[in-house]
Protein backbone atom coordinates (compact mmCIF):
# COMPACT_ATOMS: atom_id res chain seq x y z
CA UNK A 1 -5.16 41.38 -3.77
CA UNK A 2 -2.21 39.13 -4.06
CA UNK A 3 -1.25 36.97 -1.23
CA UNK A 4 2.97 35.65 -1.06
CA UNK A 5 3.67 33.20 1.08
CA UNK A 6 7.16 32.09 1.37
CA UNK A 7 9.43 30.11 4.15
CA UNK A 8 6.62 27.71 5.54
CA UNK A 9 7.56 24.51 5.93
CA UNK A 10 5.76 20.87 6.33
CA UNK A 11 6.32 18.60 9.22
CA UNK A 12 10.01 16.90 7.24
CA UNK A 13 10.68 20.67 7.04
CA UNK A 14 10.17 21.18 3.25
CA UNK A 15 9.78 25.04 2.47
CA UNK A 16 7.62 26.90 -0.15
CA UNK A 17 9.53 29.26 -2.48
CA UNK A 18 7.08 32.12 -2.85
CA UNK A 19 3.74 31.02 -3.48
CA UNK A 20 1.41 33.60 -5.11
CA UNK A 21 -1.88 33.73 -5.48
CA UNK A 22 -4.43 36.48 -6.74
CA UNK A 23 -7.89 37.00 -4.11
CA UNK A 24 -10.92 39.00 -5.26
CA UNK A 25 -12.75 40.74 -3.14
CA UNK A 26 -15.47 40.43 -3.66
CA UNK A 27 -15.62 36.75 -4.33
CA UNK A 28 -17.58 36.39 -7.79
CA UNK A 29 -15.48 33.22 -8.93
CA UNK A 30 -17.01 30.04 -8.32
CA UNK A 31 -14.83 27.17 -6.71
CA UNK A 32 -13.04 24.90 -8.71
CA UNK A 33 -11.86 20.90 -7.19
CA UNK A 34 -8.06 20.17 -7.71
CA UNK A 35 -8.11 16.87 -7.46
CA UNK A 36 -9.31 13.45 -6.00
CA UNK A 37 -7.77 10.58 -4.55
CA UNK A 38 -8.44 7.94 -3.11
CA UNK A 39 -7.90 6.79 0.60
CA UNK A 40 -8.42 3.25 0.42
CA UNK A 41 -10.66 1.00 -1.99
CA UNK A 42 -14.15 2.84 -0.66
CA UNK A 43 -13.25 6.20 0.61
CA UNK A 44 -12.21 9.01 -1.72
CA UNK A 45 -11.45 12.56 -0.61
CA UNK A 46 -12.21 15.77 -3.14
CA UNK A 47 -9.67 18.86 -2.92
CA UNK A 48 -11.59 22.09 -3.54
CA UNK A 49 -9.93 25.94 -4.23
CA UNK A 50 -12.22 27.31 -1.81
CA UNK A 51 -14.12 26.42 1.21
CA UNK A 52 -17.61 24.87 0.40
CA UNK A 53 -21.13 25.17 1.73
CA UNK A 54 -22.32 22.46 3.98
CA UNK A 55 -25.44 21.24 2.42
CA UNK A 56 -24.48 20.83 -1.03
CA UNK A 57 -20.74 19.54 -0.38
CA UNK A 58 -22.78 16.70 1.65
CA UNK A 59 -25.45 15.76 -1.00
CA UNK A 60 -24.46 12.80 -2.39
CA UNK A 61 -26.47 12.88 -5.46
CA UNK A 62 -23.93 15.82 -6.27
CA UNK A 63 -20.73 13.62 -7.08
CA UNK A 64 -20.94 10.33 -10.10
CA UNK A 65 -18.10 8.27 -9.87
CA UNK A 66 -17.99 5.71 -12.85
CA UNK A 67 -15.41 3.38 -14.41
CA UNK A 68 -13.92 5.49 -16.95
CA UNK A 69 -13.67 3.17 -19.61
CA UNK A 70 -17.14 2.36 -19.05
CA UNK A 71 -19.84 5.03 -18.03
CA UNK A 72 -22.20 2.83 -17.44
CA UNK A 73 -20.10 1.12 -14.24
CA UNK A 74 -21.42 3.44 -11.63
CA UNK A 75 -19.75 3.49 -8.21
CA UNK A 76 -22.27 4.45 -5.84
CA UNK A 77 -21.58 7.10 -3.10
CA UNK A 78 -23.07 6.15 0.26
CA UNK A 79 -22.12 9.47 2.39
CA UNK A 80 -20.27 12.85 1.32
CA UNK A 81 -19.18 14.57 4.49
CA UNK A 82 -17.17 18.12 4.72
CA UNK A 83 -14.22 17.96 6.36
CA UNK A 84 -12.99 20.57 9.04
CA UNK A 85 -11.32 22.94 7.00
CA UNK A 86 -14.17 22.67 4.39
CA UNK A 87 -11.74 22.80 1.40
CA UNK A 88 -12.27 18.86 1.38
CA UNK A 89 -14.67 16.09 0.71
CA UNK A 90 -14.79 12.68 2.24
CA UNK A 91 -16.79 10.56 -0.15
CA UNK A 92 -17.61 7.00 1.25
CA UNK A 93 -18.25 4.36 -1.45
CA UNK A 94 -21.10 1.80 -1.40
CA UNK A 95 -18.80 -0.70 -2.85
CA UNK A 96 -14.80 -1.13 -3.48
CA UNK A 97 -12.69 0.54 -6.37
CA UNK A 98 -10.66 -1.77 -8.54
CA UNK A 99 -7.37 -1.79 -8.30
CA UNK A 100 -5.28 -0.49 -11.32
CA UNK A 101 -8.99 0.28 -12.94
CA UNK A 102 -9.40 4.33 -13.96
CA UNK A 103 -12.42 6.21 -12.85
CA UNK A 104 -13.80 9.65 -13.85
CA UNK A 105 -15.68 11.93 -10.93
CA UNK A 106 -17.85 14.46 -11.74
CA UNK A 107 -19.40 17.24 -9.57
CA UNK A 108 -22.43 19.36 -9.63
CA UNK A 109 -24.27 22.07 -7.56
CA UNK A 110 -21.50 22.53 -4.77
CA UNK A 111 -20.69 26.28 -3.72
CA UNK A 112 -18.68 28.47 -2.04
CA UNK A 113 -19.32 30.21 0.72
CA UNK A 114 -20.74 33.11 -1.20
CA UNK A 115 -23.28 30.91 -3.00
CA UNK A 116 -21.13 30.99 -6.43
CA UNK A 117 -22.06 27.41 -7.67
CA UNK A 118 -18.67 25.16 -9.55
CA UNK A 119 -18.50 24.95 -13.27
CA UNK A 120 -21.13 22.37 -14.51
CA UNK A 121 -19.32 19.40 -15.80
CA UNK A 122 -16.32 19.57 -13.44
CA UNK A 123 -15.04 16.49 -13.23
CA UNK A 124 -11.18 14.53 -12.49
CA UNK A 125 -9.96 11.20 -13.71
CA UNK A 126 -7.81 9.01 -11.75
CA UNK A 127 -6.19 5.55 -11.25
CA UNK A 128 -6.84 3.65 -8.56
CA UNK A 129 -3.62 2.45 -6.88
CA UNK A 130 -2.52 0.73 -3.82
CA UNK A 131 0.16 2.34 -1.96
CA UNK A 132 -0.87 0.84 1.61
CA UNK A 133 1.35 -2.01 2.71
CA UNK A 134 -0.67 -5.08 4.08
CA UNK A 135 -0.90 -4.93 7.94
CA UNK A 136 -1.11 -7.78 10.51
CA UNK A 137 -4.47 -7.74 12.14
CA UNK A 138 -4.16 -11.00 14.21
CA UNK A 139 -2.45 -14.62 14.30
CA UNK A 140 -3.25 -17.96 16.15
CA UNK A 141 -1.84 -21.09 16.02
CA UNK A 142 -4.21 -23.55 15.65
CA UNK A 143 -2.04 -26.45 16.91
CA UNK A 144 1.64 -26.73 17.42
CA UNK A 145 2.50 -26.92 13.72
CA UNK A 146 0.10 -24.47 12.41
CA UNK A 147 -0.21 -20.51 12.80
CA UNK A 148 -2.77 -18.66 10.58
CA UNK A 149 -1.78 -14.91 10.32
CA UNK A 150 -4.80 -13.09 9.39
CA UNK A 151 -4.04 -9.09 7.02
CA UNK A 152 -5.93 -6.16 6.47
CA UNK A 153 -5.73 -7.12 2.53
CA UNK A 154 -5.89 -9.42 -0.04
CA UNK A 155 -2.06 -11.00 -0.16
CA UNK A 156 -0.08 -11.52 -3.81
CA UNK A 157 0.37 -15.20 -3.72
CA UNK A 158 4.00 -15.19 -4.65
CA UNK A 159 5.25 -13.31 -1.26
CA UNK A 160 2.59 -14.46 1.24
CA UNK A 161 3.37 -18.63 0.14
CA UNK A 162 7.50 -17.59 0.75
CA UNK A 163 7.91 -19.02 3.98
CA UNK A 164 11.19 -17.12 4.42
CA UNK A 165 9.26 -13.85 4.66
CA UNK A 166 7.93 -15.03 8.23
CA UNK A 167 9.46 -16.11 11.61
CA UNK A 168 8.62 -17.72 14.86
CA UNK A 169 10.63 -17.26 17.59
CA UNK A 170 10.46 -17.51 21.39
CA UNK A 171 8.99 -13.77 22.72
CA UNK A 172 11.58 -13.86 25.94
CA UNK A 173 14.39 -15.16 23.84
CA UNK A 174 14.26 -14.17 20.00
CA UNK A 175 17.40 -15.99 19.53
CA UNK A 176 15.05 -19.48 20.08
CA UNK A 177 13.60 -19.69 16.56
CA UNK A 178 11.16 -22.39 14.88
CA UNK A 179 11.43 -23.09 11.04
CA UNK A 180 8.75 -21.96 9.15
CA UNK A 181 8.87 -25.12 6.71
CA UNK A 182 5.87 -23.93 4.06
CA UNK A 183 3.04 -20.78 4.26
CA UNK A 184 0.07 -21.55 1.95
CA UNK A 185 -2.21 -18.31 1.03
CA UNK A 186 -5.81 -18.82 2.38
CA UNK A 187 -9.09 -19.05 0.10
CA UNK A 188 -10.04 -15.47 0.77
CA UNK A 189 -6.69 -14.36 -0.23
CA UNK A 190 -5.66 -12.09 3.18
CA UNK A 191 -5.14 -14.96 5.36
CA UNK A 192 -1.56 -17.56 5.60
């Protein structure tokens, strides 16, 4: 059978133009994953073709994440769950991914629904990026000429030591501003 789909739109209203695709019945054709990307530095999530089987998709020993430039740089995988729709994979890593560093996942032993197991070998290579902007996770002044601001990342240097990127100001009267004379970037890098 082939399957059209055409007019549905995403939540800023963009709008397929006739999707196709072909669907055997029955299903003999063993899933394939489309792609992997990361969520932050230690969670990656798996796109499959078709919707997996519990067990398997879960088994951590399934998945090998290593540095692709170096096999022997293992990333450990600490928890594989299934997500809802069961077309995805939530793996959580045991430690972080490097940023700008290229890794290779491979996958073995996962199946479909109808027990057809993935291609052995299957694997995806991609780039760890950071897309995220650093948030504000708290601030306290530690006397009345110092405020640490505390972020949910490591900072570059250059930005978080420009004292005009920040401002005090009175919280009933934002016209009633203090001069932030100098911001120095912390030891541990997320902290001004």
């Amino acid at each position: 059978y082939t399957i059209r789909i055409t007019g549905v739109k995403d939540v800023p209203g963009n709008a397929t133009s006739g999707a196709t695709i072909t669907v055997l019945y029955p299903d003999t054709i063993p899933p394939t994953f489309t792609g992997a990307a990361p969520i932050s530095s230690n969670l990656i999530e798996r796109a499959f073709d078709e919707r997996l089987s519990t067990s398997p998709a879960e088994t951590e020993s399934n998945y090998l994440l290593f540095e692709t430039g170096h096999p022997a740089n293992v990333v450990a995988i600490s928890i594989a769950t299934l997500t809802g729709n069961r077309f995805r994979v939530r793996l959580t890593l045991s430690s972080a991914l490097v940023l700008g560093s290229s890794y290779t996942i491979s996958v073995s032993n996962l199946t479909d629904l109808k027990g057809n197991v993935i291609a052995p070998g299957s694997s995806r290579v991609f780039t760890y990026t950071d897309t995220t902007p650093p948030s504000l996770l708290a601030a306290h002044a530690d006397d009345y000429t110092v405020v640490l601001a505390q972020f949910s990342e490591k900072l570059d240097n250059v930005t978080a030591e420009n004292a005009g990127n920040y401002r005090v100001f009175k919280t009933a009267d934002q016209s009633v501003t203090i001069p932030v004379v100098s911001a120095a970037l912390a030891g541990d890098s997320s902290s001004v």
